[in-house]
C-alpha atoms as a PDB file:
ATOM      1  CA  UNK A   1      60.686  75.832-107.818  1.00  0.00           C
ATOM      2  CA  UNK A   2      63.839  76.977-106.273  1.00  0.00           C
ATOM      3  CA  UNK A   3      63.327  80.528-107.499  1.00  0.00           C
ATOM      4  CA  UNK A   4      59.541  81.124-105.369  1.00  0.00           C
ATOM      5  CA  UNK A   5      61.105  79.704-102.457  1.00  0.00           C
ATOM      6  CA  UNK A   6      64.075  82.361-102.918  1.00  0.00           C
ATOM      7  CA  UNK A   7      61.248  84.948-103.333  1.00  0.00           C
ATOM      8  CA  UNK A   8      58.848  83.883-100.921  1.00  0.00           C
ATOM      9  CA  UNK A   9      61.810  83.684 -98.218  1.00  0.00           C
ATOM     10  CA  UNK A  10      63.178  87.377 -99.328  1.00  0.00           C
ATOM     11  CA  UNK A  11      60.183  88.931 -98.779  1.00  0.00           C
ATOM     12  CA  UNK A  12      58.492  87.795 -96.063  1.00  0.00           C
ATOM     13  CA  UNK A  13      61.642  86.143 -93.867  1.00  0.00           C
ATOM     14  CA  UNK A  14      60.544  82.863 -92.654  1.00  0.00           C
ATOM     15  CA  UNK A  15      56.955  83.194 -93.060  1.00  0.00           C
ATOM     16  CA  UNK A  16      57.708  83.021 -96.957  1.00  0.00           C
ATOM     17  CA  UNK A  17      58.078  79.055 -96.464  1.00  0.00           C
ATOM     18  CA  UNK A  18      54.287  78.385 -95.037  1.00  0.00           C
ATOM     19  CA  UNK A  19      53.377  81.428 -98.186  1.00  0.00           C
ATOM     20  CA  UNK A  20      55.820  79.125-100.911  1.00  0.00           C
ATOM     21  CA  UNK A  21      54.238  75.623 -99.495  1.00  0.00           C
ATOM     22  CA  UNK A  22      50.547  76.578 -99.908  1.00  0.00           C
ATOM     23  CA  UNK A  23      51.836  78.607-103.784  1.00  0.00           C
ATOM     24  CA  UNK A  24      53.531  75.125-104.197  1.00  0.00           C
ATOM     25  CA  UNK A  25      50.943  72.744-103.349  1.00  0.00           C
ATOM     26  CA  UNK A  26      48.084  75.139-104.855  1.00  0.00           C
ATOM     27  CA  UNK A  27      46.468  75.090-101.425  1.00  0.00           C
ATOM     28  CA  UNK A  28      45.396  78.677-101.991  1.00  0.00           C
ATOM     29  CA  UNK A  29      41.782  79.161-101.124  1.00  0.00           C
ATOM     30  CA  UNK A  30      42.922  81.524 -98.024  1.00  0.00           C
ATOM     31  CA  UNK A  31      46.325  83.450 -98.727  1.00  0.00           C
ATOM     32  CA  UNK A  32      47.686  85.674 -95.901  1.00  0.00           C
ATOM     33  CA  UNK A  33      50.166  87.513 -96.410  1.00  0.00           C
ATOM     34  CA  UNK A  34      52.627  89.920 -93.778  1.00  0.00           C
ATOM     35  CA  UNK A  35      51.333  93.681 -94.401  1.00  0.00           C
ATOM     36  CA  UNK A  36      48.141  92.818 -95.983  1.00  0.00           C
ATOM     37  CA  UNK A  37      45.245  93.185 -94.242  1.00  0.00           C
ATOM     38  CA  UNK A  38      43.397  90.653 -95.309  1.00  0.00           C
ATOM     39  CA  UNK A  39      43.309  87.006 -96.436  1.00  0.00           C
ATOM     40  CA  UNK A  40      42.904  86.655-100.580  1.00  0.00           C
ATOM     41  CA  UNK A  41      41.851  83.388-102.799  1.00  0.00           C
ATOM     42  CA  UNK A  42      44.202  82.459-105.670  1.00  0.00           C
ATOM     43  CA  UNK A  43      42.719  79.465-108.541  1.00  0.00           C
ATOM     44  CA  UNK A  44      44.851  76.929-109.357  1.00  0.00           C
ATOM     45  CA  UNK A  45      45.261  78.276-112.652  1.00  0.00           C
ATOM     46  CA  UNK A  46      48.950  79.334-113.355  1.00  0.00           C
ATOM     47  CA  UNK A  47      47.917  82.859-114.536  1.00  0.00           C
ATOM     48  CA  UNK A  48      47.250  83.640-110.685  1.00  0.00           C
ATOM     49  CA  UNK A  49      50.114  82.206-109.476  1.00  0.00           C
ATOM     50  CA  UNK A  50      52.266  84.496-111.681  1.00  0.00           C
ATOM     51  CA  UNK A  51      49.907  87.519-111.087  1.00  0.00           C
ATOM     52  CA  UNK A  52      51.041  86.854-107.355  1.00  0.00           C
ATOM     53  CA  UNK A  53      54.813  86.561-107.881  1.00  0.00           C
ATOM     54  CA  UNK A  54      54.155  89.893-110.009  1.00  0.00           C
ATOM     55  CA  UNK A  55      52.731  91.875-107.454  1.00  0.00           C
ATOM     56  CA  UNK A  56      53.582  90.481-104.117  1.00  0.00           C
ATOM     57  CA  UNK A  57      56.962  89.009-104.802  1.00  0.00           C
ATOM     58  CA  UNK A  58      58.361  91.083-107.436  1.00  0.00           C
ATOM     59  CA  UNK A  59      56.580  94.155-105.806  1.00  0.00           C
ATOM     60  CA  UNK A  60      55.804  95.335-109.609  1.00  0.00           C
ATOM     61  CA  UNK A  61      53.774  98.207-108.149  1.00  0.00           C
ATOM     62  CA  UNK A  62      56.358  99.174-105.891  1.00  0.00           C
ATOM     63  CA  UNK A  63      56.995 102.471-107.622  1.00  0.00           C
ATOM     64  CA  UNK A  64      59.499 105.541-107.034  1.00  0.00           C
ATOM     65  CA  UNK A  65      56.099 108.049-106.768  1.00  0.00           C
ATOM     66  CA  UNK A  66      56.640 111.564-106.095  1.00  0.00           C
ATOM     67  CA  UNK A  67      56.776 111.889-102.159  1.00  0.00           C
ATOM     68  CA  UNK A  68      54.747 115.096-102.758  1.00  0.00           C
ATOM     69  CA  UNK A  69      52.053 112.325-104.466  1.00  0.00           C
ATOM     70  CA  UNK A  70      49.604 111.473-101.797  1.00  0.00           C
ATOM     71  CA  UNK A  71      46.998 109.066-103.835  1.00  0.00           C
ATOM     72  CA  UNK A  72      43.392 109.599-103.142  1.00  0.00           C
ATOM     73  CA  UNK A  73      41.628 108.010-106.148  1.00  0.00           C
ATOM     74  CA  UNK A  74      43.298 104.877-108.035  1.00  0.00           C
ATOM     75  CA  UNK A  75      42.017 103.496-111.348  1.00  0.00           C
ATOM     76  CA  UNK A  76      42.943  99.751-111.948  1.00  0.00           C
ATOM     77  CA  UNK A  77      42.188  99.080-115.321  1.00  0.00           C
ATOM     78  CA  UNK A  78      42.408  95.524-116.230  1.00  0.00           C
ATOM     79  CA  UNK A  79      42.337  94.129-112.330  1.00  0.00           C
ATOM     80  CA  UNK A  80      42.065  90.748-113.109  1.00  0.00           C
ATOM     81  CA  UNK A  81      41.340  88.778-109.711  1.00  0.00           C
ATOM     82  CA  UNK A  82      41.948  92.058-107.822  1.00  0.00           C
ATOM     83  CA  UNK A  83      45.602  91.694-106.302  1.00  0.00           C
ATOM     84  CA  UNK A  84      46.905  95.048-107.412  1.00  0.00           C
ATOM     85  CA  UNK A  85      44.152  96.706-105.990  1.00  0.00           C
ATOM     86  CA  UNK A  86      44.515  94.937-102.934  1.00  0.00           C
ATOM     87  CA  UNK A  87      48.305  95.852-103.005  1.00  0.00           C
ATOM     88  CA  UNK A  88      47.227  99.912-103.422  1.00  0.00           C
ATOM     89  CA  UNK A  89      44.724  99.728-100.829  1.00  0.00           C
ATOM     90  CA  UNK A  90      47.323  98.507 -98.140  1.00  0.00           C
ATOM     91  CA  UNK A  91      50.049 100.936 -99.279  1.00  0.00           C
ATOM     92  CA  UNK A  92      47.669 104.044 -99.883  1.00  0.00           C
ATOM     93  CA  UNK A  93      45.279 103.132 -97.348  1.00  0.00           C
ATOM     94  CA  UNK A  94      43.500 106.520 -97.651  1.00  0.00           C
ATOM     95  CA  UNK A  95      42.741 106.089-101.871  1.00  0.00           C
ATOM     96  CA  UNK A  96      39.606 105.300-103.371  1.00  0.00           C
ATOM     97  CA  UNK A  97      40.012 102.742-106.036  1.00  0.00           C
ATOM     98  CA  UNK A  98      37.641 101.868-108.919  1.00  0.00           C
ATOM     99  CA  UNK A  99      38.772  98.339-109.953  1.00  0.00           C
ATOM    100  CA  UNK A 100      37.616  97.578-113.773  1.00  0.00           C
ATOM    101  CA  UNK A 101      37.439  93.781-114.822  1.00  0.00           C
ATOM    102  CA  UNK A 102      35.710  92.704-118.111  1.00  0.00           C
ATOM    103  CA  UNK A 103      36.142  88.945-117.813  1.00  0.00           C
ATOM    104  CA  UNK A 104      33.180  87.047-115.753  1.00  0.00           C
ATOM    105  CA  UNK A 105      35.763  84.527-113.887  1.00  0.00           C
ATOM    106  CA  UNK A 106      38.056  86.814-112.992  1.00  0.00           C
ATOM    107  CA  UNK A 107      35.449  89.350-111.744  1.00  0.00           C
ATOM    108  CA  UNK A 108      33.747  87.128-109.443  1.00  0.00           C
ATOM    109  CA  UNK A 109      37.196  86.346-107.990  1.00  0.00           C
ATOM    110  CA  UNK A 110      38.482  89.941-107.552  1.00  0.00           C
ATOM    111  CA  UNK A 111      34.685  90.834-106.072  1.00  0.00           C
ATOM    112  CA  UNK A 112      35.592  88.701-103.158  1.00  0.00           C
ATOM    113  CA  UNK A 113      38.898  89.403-102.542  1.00  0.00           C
ATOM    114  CA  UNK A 114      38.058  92.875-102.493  1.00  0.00           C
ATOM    115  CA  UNK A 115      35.294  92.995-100.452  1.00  0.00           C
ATOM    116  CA  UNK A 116      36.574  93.185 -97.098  1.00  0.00           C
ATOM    117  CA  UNK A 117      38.037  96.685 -98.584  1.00  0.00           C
ATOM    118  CA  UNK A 118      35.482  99.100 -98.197  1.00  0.00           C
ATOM    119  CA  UNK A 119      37.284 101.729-100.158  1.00  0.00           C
ATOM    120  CA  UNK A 120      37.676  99.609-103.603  1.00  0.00           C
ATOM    121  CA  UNK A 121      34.615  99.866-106.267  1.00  0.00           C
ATOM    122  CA  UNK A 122      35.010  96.838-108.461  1.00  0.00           C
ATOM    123  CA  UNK A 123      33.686  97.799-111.720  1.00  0.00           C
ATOM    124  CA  UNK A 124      32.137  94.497-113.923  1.00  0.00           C
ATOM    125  CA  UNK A 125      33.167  96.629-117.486  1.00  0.00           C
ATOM    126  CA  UNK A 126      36.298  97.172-119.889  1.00  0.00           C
ATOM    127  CA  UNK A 127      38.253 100.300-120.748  1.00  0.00           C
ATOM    128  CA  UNK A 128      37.594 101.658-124.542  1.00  0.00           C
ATOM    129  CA  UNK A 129      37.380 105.047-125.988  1.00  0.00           C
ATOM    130  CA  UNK A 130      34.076 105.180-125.309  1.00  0.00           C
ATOM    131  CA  UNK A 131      30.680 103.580-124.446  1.00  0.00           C
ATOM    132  CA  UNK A 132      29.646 100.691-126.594  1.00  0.00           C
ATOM    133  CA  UNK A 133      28.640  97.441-126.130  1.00  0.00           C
ATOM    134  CA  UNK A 134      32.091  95.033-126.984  1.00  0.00           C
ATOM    135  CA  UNK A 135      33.445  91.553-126.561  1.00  0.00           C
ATOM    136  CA  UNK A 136      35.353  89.731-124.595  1.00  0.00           C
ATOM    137  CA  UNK A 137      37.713  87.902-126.406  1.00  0.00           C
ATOM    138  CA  UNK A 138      39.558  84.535-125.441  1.00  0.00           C
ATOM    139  CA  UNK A 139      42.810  83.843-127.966  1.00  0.00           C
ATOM    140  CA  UNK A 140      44.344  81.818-126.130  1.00  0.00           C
ATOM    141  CA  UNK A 141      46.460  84.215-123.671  1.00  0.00           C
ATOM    142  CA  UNK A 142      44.856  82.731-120.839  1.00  0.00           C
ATOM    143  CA  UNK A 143      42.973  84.584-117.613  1.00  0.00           C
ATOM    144  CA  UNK A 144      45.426  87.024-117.863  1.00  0.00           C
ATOM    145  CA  UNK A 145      45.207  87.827-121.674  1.00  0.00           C
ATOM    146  CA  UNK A 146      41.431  88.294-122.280  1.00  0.00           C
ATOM    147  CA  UNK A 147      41.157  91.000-125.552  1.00  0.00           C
ATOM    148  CA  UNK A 148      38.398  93.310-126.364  1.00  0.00           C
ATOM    149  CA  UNK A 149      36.821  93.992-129.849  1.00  0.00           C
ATOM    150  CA  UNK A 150      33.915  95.022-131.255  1.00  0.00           C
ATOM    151  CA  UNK A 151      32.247  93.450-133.949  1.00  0.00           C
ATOM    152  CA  UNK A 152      33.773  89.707-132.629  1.00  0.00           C
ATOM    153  CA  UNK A 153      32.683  86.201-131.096  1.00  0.00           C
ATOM    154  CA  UNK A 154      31.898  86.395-127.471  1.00  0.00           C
ATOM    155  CA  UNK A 155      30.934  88.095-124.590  1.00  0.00           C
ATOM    156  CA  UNK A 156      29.070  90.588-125.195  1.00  0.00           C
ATOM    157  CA  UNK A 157      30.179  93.546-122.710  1.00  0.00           C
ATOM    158  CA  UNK A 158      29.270  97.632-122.645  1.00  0.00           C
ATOM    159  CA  UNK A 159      32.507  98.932-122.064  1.00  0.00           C
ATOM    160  CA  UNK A 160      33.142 102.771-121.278  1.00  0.00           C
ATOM    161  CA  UNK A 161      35.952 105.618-121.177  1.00  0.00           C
ATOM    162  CA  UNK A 162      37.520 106.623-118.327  1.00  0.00           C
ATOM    163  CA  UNK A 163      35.647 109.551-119.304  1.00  0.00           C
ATOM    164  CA  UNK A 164      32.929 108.197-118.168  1.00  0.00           C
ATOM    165  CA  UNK A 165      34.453 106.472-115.120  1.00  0.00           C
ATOM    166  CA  UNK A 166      35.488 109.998-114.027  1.00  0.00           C
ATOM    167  CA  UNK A 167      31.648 111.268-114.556  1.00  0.00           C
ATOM    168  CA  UNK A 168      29.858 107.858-112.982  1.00  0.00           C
ATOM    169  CA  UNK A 169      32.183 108.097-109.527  1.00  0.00           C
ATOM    170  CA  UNK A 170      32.265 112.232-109.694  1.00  0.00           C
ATOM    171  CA  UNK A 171      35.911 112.149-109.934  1.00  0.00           C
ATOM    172  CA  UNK A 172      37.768 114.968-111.305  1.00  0.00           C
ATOM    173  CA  UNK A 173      41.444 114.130-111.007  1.00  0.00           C
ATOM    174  CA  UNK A 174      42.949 110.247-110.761  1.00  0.00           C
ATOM    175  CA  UNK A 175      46.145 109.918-109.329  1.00  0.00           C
ATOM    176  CA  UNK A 176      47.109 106.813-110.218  1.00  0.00           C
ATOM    177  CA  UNK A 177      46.095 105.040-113.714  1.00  0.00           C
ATOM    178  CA  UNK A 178      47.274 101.627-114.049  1.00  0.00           C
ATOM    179  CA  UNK A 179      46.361 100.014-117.416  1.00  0.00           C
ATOM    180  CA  UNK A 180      46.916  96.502-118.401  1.00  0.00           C
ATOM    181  CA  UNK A 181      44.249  96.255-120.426  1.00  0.00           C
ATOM    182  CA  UNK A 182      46.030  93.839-122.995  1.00  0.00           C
ATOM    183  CA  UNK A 183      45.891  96.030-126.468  1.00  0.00           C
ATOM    184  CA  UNK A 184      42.649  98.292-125.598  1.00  0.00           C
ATOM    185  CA  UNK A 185      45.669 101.033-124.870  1.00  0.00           C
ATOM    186  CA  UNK A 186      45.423 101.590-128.794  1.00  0.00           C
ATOM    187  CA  UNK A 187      41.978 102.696-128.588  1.00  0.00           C
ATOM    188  CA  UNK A 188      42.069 104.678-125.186  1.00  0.00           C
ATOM    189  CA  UNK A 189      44.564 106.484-126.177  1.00  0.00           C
ATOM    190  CA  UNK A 190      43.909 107.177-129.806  1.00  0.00           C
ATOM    191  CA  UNK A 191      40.364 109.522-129.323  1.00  0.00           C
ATOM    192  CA  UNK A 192      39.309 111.084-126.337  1.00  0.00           C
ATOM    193  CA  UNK A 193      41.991 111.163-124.396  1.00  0.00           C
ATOM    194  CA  UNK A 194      41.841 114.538-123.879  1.00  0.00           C
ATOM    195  CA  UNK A 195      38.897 114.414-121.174  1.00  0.00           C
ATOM    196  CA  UNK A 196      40.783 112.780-119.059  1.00  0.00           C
ATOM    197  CA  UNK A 197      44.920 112.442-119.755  1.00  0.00           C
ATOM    198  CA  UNK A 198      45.265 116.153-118.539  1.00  0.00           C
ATOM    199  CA  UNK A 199      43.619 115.186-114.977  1.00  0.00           C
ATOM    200  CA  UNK A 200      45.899 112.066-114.401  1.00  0.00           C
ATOM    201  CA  UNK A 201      49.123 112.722-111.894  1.00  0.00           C
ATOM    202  CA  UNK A 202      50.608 109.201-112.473  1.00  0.00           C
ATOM    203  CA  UNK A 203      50.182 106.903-115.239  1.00  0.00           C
ATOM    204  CA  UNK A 204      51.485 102.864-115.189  1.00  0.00           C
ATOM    205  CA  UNK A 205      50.965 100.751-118.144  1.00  0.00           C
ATOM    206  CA  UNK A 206      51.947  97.934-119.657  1.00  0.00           C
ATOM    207  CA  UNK A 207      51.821  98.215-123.574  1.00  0.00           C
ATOM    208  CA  UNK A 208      51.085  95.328-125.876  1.00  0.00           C
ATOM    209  CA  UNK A 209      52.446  95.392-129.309  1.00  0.00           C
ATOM    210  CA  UNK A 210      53.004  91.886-129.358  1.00  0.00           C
ATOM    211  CA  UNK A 211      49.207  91.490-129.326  1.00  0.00           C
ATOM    212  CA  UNK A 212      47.976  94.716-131.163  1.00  0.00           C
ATOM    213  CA  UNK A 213      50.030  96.464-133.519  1.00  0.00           C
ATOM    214  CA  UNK A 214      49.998 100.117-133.053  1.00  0.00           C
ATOM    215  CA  UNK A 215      49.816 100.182-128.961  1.00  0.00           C
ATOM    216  CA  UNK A 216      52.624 101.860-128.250  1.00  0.00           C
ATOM    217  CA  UNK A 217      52.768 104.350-130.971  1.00  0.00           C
ATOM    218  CA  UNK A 218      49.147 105.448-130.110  1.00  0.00           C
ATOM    219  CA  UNK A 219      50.494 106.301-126.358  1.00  0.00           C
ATOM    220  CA  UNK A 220      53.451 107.759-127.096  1.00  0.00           C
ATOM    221  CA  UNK A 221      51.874 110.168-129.241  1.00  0.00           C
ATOM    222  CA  UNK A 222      48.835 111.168-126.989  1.00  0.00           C
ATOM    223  CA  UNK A 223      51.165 111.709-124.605  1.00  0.00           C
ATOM    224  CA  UNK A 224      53.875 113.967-126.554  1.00  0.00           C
ATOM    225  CA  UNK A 225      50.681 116.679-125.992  1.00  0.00           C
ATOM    226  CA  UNK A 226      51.587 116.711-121.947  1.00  0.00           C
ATOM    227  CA  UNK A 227      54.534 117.042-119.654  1.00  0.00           C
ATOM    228  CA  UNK A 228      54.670 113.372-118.596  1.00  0.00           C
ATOM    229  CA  UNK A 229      58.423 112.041-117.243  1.00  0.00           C
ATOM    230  CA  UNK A 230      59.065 108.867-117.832  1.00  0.00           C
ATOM    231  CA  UNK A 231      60.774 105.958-116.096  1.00  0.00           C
ATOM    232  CA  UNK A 232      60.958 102.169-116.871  1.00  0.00           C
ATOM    233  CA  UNK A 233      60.058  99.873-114.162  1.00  0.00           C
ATOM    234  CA  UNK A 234      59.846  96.229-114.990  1.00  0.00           C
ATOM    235  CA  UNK A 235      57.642  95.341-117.846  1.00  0.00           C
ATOM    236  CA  UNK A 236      55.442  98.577-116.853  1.00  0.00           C
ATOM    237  CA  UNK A 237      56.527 102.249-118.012  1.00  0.00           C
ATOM    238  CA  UNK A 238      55.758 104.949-115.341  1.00  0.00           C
ATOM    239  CA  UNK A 239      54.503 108.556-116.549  1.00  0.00           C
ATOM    240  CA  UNK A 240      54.648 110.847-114.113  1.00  0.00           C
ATOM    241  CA  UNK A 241      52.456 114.126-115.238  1.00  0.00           C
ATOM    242  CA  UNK A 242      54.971 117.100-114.441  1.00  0.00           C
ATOM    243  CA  UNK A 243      51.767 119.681-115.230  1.00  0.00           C
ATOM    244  CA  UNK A 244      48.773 117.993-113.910  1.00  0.00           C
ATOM    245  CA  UNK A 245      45.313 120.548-114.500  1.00  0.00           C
ATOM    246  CA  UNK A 246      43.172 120.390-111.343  1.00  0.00           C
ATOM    247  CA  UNK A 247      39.597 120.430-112.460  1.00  0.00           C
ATOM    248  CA  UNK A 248      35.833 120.661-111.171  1.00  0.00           C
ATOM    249  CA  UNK A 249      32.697 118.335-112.078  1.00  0.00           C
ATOM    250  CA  UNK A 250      31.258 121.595-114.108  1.00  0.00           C
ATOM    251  CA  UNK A 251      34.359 121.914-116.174  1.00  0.00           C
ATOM    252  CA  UNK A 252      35.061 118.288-116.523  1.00  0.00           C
ATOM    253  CA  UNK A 253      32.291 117.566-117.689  1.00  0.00           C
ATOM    254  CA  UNK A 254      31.826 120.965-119.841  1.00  0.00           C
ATOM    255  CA  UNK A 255      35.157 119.498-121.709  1.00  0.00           C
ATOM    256  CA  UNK A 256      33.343 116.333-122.205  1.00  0.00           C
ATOM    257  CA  UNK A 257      30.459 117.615-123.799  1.00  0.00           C
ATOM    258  CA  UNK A 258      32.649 119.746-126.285  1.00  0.00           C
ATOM    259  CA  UNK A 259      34.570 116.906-127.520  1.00  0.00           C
ATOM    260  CA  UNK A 260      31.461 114.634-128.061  1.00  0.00           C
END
């Protein structure tokens, strides 16, 4: 209790105690916050109450970038109810950002805290190594710890490859990828990676072996193949690309097709 008033009152000065009191008392159907444009809903559910101490208190996403990094397109995979987008979109407030949840409840949520952001695309999908239909999964990690699988009980989902993300919003370079995408990182980053890793300036992820055995050998070695740099911030590692390729829809897409 003691420790959210601390962090409430460290980073937003007095303010933090109205911003603790409504945390506290769960009176969070309007949250306003100093530097964020506008007002966002938390549940009730403890899972958004610790995505908000992540993101807004502990500033998780408050990364050393390169200062010659400018963002203009942001992926959020695995945006839950939408707060790190809404953090991006008030620090870069120039980047497009294609926000990917696969979970129903959550989605609904992060489609209306993000609408008043014209610049963020909430995407209703889940991030694979390619495009097939999946399912959600539910084992017991709570809103924050939904798992995808084929060939499983439940929601039935067609997820797709950034790949395809790239092709759908005629991207051609992302400069920001964050993925918590609890375990999928085995699969994205185990085949196909290669239409898309090259294009990617900064990459922050969260990798979970403690769910899915193999997670972070699968991104280590995809990414042995580039220059990243890499830093540890928090429980998220940050790969900064060191030799980013610059590409255009015709050869992004002519790379695609070869590797299908």
């Amino acid at each position: 209790m003691f420790g959210l008033l601390i962090n409430c009152l460290t980073a937003f000065g007095w303010r933090g105690l109205i911003i603790y009191w409504k945390v506290r008392t769960r009176m969070t159907r309007s949250v306003s916050l100093p530097g964020i444009k506008h007002p966002f809903r938390l549940r009730p559910q403890r899972a958004d109450g610790i995505s908000f101490r992540e993101i807004f208190l502990r500033r998780l996403y408050d990364l050393p970038l390169p200062k010659t990094l400018q963002p203009q397109v942001i992926i959020d995979g695995g945006a839950n109810i939408g707060l790190t987008s809404i953090f991006f979109a008030n620090r870069y407030p120039n980047a497009r950002i294609i926000s990917v949840e696969p979970d129903e409840n959550n989605f609904a949520v992060l489609s209306d805290n993000v609408r008043p952001y014209p610049r963020i695309t909430p995407v209703k999908s889940a991030i694979w190594h390619k495009k097939e239909q999946i399912h959600v999964v539910d084992k017991g990690y709570g809103d924050r710890g939904f798992m995808i699988e084929k060939n499983a009980t439940g929601t039935v989902l067609e997820a797709q490859s950034l790949s395809d993300l790239l092709q759908a919003h005629n991207i051609t370079q992302i400069d920001i990828l964050k993925l918590d995408i609890e375990g999928s990182e085995k699969e994205v980053f185990s085949e196909n990676y290669d239409t898309w890793l090259p294009y990617t300036r900064c990459l922050i992820i969260e990798l979970h072996d403690r769910m899915k055995h193999g997670c972070s050998h699968a991104v280590f070695k995809a990414l042995l193949d580039y220059d990243f740099s890499l830093t540890i911030q928090g429980d998220n590692l940050l790969f900064i690309n060191e030799s980013p390729v610059r590409a255009t829809p015709s050869t992004q897409k002519a790379h695609l097709t070869a590797t299908i």
